[in-house]
N, C-alpha and C. Protein backbone atom coordinates (compact mmCIF):
# COMPACT_ATOMS: atom_id res chain seq x y z
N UNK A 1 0.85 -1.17 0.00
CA UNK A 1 0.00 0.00 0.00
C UNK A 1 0.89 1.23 0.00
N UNK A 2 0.82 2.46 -0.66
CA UNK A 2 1.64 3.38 -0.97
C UNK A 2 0.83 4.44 0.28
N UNK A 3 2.20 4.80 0.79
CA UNK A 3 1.80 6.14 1.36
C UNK A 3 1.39 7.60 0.96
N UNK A 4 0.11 8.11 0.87
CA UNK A 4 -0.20 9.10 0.13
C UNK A 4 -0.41 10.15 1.07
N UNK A 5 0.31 10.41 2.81
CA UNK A 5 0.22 11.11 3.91
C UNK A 5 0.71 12.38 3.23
N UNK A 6 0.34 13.51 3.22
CA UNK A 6 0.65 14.75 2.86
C UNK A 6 1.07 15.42 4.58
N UNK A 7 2.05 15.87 4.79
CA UNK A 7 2.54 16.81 5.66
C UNK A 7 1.96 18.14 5.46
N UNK A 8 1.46 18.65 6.24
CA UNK A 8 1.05 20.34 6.37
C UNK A 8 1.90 21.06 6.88
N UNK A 9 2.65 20.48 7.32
CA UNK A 9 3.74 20.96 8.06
C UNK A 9 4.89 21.53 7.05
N UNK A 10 5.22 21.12 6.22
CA UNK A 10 6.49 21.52 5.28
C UNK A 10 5.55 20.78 3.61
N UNK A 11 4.66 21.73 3.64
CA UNK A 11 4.10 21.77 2.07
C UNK A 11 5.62 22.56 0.72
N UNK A 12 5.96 21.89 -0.18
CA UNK A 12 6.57 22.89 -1.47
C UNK A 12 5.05 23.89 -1.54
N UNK A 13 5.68 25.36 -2.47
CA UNK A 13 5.22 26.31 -2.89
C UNK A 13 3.79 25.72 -3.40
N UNK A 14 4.51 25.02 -4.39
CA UNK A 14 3.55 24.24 -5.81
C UNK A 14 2.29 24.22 -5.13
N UNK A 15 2.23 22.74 -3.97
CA UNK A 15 1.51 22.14 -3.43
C UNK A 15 0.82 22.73 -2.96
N UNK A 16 1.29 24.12 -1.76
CA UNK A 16 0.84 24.72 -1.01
C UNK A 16 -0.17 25.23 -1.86
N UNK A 17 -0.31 25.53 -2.80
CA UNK A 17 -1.32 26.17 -4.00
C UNK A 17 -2.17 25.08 -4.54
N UNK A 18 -1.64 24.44 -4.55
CA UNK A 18 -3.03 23.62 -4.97
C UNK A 18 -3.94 23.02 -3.83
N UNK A 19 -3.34 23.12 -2.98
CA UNK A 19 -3.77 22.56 -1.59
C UNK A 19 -5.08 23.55 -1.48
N UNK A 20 -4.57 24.77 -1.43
CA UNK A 20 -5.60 25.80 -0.94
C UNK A 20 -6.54 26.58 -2.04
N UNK A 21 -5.99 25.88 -3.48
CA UNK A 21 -6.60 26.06 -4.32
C UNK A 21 -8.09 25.37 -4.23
N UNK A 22 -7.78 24.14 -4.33
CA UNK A 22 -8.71 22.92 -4.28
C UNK A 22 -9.78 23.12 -2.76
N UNK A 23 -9.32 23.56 -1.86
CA UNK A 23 -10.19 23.56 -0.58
C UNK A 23 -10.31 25.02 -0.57
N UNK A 24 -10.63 26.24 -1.49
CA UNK A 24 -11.36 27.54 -1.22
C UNK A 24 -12.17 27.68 -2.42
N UNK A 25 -13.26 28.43 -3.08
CA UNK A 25 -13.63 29.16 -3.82
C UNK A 25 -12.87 29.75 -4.62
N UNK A 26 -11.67 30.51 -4.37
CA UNK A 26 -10.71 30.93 -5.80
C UNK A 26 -9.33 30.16 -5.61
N UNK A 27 -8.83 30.41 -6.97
CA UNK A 27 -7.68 30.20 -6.75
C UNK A 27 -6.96 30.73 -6.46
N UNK A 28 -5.64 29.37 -5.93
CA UNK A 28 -4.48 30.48 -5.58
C UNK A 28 -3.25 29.77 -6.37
N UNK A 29 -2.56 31.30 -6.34
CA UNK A 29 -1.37 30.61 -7.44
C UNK A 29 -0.34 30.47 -6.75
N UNK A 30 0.86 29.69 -7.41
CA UNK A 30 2.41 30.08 -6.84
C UNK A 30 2.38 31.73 -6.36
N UNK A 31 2.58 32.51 -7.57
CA UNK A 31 3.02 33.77 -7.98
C UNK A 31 1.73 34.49 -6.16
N UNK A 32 0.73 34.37 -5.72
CA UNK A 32 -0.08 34.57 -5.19
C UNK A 32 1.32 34.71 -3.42
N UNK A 33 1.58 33.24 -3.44
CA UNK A 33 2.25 32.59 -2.30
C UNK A 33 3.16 33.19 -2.58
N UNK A 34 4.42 33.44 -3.52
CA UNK A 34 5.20 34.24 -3.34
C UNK A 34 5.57 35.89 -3.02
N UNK A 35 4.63 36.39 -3.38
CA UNK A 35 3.98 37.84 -3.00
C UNK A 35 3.93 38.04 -1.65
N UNK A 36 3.54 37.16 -1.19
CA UNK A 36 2.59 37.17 0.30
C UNK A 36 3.95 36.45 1.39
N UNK A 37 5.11 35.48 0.76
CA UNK A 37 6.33 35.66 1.37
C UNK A 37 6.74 36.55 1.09
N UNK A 38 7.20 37.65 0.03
CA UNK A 38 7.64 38.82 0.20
C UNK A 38 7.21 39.72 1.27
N UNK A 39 5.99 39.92 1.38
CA UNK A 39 5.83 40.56 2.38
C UNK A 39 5.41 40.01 3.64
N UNK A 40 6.57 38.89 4.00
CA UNK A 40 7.17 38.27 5.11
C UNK A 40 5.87 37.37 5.46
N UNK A 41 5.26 36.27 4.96
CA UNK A 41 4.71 35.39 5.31
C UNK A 41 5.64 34.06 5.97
N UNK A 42 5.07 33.28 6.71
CA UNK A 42 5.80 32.48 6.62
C UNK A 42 6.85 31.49 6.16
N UNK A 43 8.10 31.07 5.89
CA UNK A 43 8.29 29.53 5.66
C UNK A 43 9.28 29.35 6.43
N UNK A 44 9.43 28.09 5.77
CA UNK A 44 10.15 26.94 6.68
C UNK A 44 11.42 26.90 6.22
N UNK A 45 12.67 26.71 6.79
CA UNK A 45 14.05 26.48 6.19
C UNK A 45 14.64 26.37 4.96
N UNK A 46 13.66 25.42 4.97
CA UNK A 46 14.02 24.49 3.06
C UNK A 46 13.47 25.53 2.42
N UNK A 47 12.22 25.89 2.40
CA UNK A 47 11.30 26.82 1.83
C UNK A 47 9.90 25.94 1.71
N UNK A 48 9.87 25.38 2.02
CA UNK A 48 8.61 24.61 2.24
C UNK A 48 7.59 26.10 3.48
N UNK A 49 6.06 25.28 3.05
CA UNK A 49 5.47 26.16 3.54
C UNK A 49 4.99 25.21 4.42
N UNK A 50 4.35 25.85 5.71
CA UNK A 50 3.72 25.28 6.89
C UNK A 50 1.70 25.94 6.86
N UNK A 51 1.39 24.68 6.34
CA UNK A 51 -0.53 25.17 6.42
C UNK A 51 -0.96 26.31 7.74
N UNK A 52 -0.51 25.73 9.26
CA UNK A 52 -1.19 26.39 9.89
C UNK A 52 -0.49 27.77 10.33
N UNK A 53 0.86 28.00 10.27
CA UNK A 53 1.67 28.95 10.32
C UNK A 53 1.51 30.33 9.28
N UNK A 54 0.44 29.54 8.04
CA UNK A 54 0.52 30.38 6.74
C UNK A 54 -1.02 30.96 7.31
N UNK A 55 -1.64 30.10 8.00
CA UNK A 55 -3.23 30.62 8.25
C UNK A 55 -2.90 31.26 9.21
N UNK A 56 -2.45 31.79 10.28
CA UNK A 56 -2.37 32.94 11.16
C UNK A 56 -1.46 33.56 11.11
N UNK A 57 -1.00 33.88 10.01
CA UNK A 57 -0.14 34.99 9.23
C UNK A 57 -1.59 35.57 8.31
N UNK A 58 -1.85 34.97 7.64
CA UNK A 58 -3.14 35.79 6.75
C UNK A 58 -4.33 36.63 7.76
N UNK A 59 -4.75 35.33 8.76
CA UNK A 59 -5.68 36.24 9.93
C UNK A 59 -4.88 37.68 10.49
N UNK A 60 -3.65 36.91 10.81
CA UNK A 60 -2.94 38.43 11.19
C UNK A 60 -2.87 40.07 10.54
N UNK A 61 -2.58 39.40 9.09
CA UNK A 61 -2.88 40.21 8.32
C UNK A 61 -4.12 40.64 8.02
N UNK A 62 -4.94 40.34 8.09
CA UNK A 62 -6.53 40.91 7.95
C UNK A 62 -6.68 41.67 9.18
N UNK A 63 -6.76 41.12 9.97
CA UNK A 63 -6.58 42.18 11.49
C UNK A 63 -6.18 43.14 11.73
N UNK A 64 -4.85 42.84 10.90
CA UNK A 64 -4.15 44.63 10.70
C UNK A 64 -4.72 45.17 9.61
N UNK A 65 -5.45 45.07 9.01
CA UNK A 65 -6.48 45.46 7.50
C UNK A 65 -5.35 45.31 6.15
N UNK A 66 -4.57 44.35 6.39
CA UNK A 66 -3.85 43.93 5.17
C UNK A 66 -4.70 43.19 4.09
């Protein structure tokens, strides 16, 4: 049986986009996720992204009316 466990924890860019593509109403792109690390979103070492680290960075940002 193949392991098909996805980590949320250290998502690639790619993934991270389709991840949140597929589970919202719009899409989201790479180019979307990279923007939103520019202006200091989360990641992880490698550059992998972290699901719940990336969701209270965005709340954060709405809060502050980003």
């Amino acid at each position: 049986m193949a392991n098909n466990a996805v980590s949320v924890t250290s998502l690639p860019i790619a993934d991270m986009a389709r991840l949140l593509s597929r589970s919202g109403h719009k899409p989201v792109t790479v180019e979307m996720l990279r923007a939103d690390i520019a202006a200091a979103a989360p990641v992880n070492a490698d550059g992998t992204m972290n699901v719940v680290h990336y969701a209270a960075w965005l709340v954060k940002e709405c809060a502050n009316g980003n």
